[in-house]
N, C-alpha and C. Protein backbone atom coordinates (compact mmCIF):
# COMPACT_ATOMS: atom_id res chain seq x y z
N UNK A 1 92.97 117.42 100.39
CA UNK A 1 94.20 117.59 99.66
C UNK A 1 93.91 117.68 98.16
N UNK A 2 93.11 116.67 97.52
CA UNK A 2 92.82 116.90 96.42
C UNK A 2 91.91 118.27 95.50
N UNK A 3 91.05 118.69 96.71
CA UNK A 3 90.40 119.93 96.73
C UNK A 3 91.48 120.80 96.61
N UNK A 4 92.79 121.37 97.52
CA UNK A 4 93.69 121.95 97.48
C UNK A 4 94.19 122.24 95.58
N UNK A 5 94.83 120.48 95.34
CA UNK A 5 95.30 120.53 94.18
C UNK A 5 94.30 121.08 93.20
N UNK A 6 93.08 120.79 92.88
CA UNK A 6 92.42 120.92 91.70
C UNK A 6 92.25 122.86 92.10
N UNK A 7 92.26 122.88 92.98
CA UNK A 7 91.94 124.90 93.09
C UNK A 7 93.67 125.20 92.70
N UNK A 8 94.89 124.74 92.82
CA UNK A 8 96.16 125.14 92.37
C UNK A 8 96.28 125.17 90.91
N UNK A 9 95.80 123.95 90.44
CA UNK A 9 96.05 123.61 89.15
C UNK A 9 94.61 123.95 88.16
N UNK A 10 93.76 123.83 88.64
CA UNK A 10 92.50 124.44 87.99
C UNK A 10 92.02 123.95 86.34
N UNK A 11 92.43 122.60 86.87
CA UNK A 11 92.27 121.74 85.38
C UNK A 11 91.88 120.39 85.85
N UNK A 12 91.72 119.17 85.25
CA UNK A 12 91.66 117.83 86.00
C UNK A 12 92.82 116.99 85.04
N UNK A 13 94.12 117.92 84.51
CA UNK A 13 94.86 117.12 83.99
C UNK A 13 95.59 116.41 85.10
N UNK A 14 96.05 114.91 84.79
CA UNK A 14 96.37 114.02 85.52
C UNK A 14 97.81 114.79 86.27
N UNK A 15 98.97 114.58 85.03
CA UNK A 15 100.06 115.01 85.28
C UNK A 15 99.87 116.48 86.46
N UNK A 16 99.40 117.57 86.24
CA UNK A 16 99.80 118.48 86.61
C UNK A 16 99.05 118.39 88.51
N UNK A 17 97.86 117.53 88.41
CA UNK A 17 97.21 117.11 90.03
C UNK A 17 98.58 116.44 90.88
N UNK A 18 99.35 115.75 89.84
CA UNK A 18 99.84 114.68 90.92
C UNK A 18 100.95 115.35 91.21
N UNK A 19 101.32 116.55 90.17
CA UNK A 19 102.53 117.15 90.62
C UNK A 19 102.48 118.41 91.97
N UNK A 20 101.22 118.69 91.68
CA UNK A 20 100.36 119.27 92.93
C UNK A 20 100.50 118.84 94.49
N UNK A 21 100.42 117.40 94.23
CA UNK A 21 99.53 116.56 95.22
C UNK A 21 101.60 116.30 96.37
N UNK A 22 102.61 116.24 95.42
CA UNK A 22 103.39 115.56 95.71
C UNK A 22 104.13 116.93 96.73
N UNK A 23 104.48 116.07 97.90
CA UNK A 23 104.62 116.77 99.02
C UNK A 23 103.92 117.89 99.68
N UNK A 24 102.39 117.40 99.44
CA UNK A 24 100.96 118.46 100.34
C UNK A 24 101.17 117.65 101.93
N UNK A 25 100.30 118.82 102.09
CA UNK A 25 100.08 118.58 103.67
C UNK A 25 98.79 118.84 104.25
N UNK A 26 98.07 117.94 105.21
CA UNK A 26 96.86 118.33 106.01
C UNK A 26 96.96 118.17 106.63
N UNK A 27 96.08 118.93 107.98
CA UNK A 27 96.02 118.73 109.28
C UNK A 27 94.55 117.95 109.18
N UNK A 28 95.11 116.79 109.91
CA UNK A 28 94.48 115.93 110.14
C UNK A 28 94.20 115.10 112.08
N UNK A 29 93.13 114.33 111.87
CA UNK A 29 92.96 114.12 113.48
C UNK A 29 94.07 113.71 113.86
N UNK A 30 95.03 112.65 113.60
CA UNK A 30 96.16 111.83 113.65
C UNK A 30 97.38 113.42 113.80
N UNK A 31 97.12 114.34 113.17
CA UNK A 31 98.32 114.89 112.76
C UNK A 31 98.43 115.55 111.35
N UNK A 32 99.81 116.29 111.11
CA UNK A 32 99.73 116.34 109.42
C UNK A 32 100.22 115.48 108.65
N UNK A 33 99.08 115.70 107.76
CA UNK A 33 99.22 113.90 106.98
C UNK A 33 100.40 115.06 105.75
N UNK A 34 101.10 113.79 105.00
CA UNK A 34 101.84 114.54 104.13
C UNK A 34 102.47 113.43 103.25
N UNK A 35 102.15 113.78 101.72
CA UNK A 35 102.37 113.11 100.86
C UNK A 35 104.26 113.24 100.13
N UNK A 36 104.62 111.48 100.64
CA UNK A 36 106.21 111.97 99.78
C UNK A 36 105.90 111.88 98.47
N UNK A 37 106.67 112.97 98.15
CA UNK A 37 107.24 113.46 96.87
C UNK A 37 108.07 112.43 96.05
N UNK A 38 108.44 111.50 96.60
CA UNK A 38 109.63 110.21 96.33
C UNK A 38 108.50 108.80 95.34
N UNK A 39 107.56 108.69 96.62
CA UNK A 39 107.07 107.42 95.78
C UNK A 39 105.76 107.75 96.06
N UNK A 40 105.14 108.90 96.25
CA UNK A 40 103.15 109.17 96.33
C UNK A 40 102.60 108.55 97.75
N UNK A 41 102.79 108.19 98.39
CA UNK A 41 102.56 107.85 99.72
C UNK A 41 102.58 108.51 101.11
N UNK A 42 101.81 108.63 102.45
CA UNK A 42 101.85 109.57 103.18
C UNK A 42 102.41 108.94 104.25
N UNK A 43 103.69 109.69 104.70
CA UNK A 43 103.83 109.59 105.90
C UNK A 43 103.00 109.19 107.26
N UNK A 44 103.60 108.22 107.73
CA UNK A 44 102.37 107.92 109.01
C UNK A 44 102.87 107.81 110.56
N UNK A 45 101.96 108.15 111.36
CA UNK A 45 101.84 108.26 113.13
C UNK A 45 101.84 106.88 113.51
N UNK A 46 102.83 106.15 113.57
CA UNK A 46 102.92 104.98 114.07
C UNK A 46 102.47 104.75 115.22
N UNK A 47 101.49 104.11 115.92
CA UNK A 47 101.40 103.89 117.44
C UNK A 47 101.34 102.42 117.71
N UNK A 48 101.86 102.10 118.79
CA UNK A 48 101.62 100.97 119.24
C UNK A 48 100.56 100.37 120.55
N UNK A 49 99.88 100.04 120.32
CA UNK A 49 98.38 100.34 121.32
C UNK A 49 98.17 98.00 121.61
N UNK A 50 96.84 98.39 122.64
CA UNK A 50 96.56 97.22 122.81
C UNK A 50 94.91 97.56 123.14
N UNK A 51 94.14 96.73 122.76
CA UNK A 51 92.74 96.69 122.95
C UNK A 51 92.48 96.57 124.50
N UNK A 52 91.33 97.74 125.50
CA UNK A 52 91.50 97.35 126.94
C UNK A 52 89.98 95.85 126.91
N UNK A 53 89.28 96.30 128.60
CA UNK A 53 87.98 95.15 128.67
C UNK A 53 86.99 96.07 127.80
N UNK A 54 87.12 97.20 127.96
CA UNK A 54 85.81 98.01 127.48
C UNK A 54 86.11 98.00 125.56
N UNK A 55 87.41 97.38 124.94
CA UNK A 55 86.93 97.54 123.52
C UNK A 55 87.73 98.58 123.13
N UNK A 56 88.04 99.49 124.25
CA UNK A 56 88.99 100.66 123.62
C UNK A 56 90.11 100.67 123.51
N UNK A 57 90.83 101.33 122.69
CA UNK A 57 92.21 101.41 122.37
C UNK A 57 92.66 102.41 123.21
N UNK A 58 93.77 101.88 123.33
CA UNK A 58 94.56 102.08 124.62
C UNK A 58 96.22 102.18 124.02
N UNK A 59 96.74 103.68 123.71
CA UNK A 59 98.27 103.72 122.93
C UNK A 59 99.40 102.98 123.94
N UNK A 60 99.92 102.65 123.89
CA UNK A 60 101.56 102.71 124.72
C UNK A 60 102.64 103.21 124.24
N UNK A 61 102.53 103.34 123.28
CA UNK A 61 103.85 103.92 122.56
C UNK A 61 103.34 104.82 121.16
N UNK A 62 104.03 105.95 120.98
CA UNK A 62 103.86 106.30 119.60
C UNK A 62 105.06 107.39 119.39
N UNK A 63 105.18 107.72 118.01
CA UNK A 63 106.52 108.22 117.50
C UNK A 63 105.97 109.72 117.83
N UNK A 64 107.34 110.39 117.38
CA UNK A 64 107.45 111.39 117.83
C UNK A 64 107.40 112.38 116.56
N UNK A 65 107.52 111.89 115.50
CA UNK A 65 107.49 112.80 114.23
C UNK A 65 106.98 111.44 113.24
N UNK A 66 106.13 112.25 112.02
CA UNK A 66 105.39 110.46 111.44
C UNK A 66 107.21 110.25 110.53
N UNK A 67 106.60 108.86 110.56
CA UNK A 67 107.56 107.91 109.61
C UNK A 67 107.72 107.94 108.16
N UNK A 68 108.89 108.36 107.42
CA UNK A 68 108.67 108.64 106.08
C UNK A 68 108.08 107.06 105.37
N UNK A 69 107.47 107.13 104.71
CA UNK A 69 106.98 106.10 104.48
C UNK A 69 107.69 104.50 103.48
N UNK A 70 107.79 103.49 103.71
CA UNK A 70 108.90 102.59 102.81
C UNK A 70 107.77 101.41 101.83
N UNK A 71 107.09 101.83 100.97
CA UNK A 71 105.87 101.31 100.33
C UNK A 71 106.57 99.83 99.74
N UNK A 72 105.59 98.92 99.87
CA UNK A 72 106.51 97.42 99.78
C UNK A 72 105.83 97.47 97.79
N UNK A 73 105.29 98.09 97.66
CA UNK A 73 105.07 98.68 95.95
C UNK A 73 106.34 99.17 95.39
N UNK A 74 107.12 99.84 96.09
CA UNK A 74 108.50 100.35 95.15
C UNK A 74 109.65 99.00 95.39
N UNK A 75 110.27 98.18 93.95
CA UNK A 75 110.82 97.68 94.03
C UNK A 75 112.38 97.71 94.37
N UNK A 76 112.99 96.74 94.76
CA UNK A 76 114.74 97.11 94.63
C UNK A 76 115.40 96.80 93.83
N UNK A 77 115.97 97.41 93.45
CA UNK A 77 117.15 96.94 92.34
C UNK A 77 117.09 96.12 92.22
N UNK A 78 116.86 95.46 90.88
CA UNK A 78 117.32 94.14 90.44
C UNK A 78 118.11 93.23 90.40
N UNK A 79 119.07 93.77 90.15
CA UNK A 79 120.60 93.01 90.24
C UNK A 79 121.02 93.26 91.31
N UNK A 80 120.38 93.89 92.63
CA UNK A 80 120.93 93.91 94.20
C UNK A 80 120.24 92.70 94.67
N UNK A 81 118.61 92.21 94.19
CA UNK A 81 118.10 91.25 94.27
C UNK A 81 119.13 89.88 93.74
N UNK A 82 119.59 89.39 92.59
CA UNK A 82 120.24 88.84 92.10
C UNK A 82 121.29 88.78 92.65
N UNK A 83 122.17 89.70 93.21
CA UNK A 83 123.08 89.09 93.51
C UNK A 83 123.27 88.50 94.97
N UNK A 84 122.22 89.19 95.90
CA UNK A 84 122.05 88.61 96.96
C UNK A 84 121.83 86.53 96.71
N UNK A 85 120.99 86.49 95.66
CA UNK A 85 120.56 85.73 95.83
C UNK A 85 121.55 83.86 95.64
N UNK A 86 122.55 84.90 94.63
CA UNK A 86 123.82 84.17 93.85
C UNK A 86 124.49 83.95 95.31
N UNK A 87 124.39 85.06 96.29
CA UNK A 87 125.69 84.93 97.45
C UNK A 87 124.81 83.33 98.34
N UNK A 88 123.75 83.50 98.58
CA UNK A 88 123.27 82.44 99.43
C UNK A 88 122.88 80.38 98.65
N UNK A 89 123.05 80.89 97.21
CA UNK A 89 123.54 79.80 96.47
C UNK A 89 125.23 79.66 97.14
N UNK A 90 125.79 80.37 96.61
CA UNK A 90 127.73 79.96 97.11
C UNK A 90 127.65 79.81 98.23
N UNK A 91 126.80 80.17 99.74
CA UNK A 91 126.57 79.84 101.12
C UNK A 91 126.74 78.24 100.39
N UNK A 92 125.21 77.79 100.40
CA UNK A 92 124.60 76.37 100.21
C UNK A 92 125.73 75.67 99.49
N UNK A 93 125.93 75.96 98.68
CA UNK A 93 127.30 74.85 98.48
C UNK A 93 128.21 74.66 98.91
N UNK A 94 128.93 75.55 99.75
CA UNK A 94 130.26 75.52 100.67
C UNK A 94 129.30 74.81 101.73
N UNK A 95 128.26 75.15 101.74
CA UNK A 95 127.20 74.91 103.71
C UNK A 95 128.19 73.40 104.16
């Protein structure tokens, strides 16, 4: 992917790679990997698997299109934080 960007943009300026980079796509073993455009992060093939006797992975479940991705790096609102937090103070004192 980054090979991609630097042959688009044909420079190693920061800004113009990442603007490159934001919503690429590869085919990859998993699938196509693909970078959101929202917060820099790639979508992923969720599976749910269990280890067998031999060591190997063994899927049981997996999605059907990858998962846009929810990076615990991008924060929430502040004052959605805050005020949640004011409501479970007024809980505790009525409690």
């Amino acid at each position: 992917m980054l090979a991609a960007a630097l042959e688009k943009v044909r420079c190693l300026d920061i800004v113009q790679l990442r603007e490159a980079l934001l919503g690429a796509t590869f085919n990859a073993p998993q699938g196509q990997v693909k970078i959101d455009p929202d917060n820099n992060h790639t979508y992923l093939h969720s599976r749910i698997g269990r280890v067998d006797e031999a060591g190997d992975f063994v899927v049981l479940r997996e999605v059907v299109r990858p998962i846009k991705p929810d990076p615990y790096l991008v924060l929430p609102d502040l004052n959605d934080r805050i005020f949640r937090l004011r409501k479970i103070e007024i809980k505790k004192r009525r409690g």
